[in-house]
Protein backbone atom coordinates (compact mmCIF):
# COMPACT_ATOMS: atom_id res chain seq x y z
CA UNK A 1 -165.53 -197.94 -137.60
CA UNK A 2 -165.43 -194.73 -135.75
CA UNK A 3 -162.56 -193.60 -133.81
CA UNK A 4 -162.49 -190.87 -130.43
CA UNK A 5 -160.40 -187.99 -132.25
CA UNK A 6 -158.28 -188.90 -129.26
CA UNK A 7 -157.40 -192.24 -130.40
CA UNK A 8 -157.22 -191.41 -133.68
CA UNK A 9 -154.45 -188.25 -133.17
CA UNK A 10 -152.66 -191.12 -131.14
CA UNK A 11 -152.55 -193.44 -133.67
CA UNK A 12 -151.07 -191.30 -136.16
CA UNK A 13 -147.45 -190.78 -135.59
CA UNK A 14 -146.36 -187.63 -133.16
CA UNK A 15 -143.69 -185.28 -133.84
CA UNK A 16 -141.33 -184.79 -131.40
CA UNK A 17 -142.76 -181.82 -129.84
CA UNK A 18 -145.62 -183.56 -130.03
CA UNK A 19 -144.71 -186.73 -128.21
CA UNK A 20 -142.69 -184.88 -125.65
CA UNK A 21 -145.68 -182.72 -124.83
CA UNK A 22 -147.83 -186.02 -124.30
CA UNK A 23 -145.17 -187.44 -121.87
CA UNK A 24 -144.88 -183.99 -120.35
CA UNK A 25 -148.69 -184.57 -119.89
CA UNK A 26 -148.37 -187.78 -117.68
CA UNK A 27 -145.53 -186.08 -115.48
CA UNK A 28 -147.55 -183.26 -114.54
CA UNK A 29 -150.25 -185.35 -113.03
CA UNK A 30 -147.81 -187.30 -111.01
CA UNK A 31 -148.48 -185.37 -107.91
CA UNK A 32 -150.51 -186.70 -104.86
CA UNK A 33 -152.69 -185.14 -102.74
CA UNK A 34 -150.33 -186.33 -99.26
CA UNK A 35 -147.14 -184.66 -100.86
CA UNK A 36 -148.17 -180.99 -99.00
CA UNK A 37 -148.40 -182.96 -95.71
CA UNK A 38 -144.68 -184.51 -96.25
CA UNK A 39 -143.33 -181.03 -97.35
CA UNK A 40 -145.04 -179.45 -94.39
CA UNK A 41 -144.56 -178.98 -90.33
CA UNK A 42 -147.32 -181.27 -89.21
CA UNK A 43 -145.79 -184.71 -90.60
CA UNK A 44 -144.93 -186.77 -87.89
CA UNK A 45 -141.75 -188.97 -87.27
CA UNK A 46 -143.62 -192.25 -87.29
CA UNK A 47 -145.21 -190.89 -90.56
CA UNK A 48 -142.08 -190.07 -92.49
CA UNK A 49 -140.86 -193.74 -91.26
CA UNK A 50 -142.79 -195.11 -92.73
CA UNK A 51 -143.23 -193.21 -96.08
CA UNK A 52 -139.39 -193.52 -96.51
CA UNK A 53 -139.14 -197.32 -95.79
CA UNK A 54 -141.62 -197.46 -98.57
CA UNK A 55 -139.59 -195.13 -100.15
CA UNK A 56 -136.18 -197.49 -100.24
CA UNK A 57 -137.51 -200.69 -100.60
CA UNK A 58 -139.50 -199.76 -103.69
CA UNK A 59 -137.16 -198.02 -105.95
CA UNK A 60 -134.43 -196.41 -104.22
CA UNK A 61 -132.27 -199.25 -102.78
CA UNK A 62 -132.76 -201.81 -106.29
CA UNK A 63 -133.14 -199.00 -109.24
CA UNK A 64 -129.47 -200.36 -110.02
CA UNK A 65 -131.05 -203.89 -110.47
CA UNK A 66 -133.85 -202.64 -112.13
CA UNK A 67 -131.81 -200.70 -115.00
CA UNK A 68 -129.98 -203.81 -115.59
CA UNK A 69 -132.74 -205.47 -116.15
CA UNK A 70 -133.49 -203.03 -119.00
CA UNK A 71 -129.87 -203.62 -120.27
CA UNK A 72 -129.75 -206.99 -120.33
CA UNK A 73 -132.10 -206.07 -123.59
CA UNK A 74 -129.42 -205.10 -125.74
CA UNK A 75 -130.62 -201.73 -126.57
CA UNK A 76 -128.70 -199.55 -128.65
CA UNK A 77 -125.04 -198.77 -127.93
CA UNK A 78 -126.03 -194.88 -126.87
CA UNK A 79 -128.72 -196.32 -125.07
CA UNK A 80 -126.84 -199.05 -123.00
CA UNK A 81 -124.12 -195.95 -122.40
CA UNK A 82 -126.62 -194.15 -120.85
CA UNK A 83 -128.26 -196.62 -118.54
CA UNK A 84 -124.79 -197.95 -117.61
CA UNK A 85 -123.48 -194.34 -116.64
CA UNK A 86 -126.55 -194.02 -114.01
CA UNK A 87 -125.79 -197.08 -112.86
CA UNK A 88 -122.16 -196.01 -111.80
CA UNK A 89 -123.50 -193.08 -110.14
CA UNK A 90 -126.12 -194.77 -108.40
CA UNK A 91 -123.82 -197.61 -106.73
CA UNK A 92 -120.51 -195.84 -106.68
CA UNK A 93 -121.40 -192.05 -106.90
CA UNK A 94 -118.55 -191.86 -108.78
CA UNK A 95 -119.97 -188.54 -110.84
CA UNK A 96 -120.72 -186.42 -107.79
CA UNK A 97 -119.95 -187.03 -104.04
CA UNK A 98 -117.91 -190.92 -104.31
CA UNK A 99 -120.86 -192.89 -101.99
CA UNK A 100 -123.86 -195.33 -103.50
CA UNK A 101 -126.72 -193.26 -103.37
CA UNK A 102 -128.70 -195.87 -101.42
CA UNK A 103 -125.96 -195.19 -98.67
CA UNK A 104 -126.75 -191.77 -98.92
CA UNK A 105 -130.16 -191.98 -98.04
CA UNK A 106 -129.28 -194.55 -95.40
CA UNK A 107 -127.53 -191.59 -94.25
CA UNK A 108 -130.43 -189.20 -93.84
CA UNK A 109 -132.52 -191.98 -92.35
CA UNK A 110 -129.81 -192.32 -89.73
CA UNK A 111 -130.09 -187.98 -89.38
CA UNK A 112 -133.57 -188.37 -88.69
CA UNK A 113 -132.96 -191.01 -85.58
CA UNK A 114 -134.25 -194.00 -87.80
CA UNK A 115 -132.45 -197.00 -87.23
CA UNK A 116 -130.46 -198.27 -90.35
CA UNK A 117 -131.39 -202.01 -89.37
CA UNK A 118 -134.45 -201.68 -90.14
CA UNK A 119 -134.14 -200.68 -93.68
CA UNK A 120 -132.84 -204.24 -94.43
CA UNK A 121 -136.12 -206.11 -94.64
CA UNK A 122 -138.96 -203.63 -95.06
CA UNK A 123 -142.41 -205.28 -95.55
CA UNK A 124 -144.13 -203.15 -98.36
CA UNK A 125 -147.78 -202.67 -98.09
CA UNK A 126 -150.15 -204.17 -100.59
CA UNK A 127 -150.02 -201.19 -102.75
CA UNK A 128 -146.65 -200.58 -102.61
CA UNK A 129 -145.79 -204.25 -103.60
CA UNK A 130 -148.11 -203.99 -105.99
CA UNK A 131 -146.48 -201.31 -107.71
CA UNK A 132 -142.54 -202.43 -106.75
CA UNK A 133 -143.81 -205.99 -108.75
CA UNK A 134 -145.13 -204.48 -111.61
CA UNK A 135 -141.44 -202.46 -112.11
CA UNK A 136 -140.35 -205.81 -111.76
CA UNK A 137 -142.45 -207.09 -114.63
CA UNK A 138 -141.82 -203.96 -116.72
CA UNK A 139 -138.22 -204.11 -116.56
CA UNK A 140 -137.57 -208.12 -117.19
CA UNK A 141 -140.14 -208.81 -119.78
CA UNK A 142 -140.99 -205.96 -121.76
CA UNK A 143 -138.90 -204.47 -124.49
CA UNK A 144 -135.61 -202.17 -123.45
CA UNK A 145 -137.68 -198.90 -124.56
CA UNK A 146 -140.39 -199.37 -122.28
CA UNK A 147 -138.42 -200.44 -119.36
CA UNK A 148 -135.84 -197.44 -119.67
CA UNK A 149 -139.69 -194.99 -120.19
CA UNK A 150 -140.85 -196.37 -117.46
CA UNK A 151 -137.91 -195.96 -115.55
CA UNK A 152 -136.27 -192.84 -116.71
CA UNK A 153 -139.11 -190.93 -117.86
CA UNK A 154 -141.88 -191.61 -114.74
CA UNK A 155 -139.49 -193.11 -111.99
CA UNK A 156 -137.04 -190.72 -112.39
CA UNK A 157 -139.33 -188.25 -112.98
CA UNK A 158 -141.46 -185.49 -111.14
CA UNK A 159 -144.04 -182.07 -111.79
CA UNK A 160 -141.03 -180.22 -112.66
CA UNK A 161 -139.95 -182.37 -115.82
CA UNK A 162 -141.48 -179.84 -118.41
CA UNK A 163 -139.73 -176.59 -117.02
CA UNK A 164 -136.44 -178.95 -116.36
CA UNK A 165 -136.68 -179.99 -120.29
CA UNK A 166 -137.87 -177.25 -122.27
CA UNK A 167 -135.78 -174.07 -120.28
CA UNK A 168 -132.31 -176.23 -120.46
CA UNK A 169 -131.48 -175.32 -117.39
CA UNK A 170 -127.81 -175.04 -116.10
CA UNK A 171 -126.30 -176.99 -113.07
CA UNK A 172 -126.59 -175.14 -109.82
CA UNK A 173 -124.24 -174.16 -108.00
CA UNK A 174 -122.75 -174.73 -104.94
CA UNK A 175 -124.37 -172.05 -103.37
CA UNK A 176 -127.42 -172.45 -104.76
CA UNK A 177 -127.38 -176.62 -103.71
CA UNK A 178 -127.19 -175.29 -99.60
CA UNK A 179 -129.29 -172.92 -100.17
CA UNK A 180 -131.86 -175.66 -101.12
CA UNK A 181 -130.83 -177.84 -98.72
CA UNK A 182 -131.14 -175.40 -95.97
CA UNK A 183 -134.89 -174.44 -97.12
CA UNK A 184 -135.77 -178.71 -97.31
CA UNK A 185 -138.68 -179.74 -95.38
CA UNK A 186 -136.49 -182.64 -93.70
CA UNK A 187 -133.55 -179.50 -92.35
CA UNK A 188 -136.63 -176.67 -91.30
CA UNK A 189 -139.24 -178.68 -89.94
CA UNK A 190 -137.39 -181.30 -88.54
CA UNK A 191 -134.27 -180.45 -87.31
CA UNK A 192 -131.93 -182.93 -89.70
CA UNK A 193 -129.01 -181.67 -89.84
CA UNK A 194 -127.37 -180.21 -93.56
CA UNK A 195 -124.02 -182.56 -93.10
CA UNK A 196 -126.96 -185.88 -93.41
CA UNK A 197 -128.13 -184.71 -96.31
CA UNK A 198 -125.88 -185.41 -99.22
CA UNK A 199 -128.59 -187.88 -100.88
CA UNK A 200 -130.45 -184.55 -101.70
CA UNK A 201 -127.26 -182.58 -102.73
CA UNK A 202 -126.65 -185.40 -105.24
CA UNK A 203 -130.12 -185.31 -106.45
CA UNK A 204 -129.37 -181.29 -107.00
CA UNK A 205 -126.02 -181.71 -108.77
CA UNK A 206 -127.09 -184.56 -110.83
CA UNK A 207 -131.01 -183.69 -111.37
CA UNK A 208 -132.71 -181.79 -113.26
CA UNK A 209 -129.69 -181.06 -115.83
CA UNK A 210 -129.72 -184.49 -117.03
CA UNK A 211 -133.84 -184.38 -117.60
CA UNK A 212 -133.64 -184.05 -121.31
CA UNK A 213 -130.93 -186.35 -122.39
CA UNK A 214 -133.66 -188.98 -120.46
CA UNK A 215 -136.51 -187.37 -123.08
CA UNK A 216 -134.31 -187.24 -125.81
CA UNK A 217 -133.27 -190.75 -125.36
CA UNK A 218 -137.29 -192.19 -125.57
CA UNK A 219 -138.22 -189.75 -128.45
CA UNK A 220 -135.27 -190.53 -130.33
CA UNK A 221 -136.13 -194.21 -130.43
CA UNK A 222 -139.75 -194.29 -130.15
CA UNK A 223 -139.82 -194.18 -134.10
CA UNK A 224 -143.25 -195.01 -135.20
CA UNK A 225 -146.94 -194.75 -133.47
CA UNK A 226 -147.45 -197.88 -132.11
CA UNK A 227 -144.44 -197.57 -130.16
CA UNK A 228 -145.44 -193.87 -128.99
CA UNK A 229 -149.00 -194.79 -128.41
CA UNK A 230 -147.70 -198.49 -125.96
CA UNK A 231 -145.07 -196.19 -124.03
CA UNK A 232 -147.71 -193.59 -123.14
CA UNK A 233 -150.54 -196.18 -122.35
CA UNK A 234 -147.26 -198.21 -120.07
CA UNK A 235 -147.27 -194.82 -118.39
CA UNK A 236 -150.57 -193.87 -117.78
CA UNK A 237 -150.43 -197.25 -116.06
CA UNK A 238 -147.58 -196.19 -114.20
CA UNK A 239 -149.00 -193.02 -112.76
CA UNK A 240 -152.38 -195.15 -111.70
CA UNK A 241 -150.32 -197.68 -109.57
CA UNK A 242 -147.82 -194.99 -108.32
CA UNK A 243 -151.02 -192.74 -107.01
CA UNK A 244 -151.97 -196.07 -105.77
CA UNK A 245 -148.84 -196.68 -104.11
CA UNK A 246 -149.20 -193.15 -102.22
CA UNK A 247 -152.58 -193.80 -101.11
CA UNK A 248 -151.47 -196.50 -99.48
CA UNK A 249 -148.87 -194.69 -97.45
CA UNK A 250 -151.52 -192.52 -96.36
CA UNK A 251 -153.52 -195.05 -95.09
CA UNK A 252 -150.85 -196.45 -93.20
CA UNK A 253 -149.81 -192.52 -91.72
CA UNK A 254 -154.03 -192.67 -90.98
CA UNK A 255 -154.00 -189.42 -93.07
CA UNK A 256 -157.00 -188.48 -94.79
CA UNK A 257 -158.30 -186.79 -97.50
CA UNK A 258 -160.30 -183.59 -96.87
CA UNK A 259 -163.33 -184.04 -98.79
């Protein structure tokens, strides 16, 4: 039987550098076509409420719950180290600023005049609750190394992955943080105030120093081909439900694609 020279490179093991590169290759597509809109002066309020209730009731608010999921596997002592550090952060902030990073965000939200009550029971549209059940899936019944790919790898992830891995670069600084946050979308286009937006200087302080241990973690463990070749095919199948997810929040902002 013939194989695509595609399938059959895949089903050989990868190096390292191999496999990284082919997990850098996911992470640079994870980029939708709204994300200029967002970034840019001509998003609107009732847009960017409703892209960050999406937001928080998809990931943000249970990635706690969904990383304990992925240790309740047993993975490897290093591993279940790991996942139970971010953890910490995430729900005491403990390693940077002292507040749960869902409060932080809460926080913003409340900058931005949206009211915090509403955050408790968002509805998710059918995209997004497609995608938010599939983590679900992912992370209960599937083995520890694709839930923590799936979660550190893509969730965790964004464009900037490959540069964030491969130039080892160092924390910033404090300077360099408010310098960011004074340049963010939310702070020049919107008027949000720097003190509300502490779930960003966490991100900065925390993120992207800690990309490669996340990298180094999946390559370490992902030790022969058929493991490589299911964590790349989980992710591929992450990034088509994620773009999914976006297109869905686009709908819902009636934005639309310019042919």
């Amino acid at each position: 039987m013939n194989f695509p020279l595609q399938h059959v490179l895949l089903m050989r093991k990868l190096s390292p550098d191999q496999f990284r590169d082919k997990l850098f290759d996911v992470l640079r597509r994870k980029q939708h076509w709204t994300i200029s809109h967002f970034n840019g002066p001509s998003a609107t309020r009732a847009q960017l409420n409703i892209r960050y209730h999406q937001e928080y009731a998809v990931y943000i608010r249970d990635f706690s719950v969904l990383l304990a999921h992925v240790i309740a596997k047993n993975p490897p002592w290093k591993i279940r180290r790991h996942l139970a550090t971010t953890i910490y952060e995430e729900e005491t902030g403990g390693l940077s600023l002292g507040s749960p990073h869902q409060e932080l965000f809460l926080q913003m939200m409340s900058g931005l005049g949206f009211d915090r009550a509403s955050f408790r029971d968002v509805e998710l549209l059918g995209n997004s609750r497609v995608y938010r059940e599939w983590l679900d899936h992912i992370c209960q019944t599937e083995d520890w190394l694709i839930g923590a790919s799936v979660l550190t790898i893509f969730v965790e992830g964004t464009i900037h992955d490959p540069d964030d891995v491969q130039y080892l670069r160092t924390r910033k600084s404090t300077a360099e943080i408010e310098d960011l946050i004074q340049k963010h979308p939310l702070v020049l286009y919107h008027g949000l105030s720097p003190d509300h937006m502490n779930f960003i200087r966490v991100q900065e302080m925390i993120e992207p120093a800690n990309r490669k241990a996340a990298y180094d973690m999946i390559i370490e463990y992902a030790t022969d081909s058929h493991q490589q070749q299911h964590i790349l095919q989980i992710l591929e199948e992450a990034l088509k439900l994620w773009l999914r997810y976006q297109d869905g929040i686009a709908r819902a902002c009636g934005l639309h694609r310019n042919p």
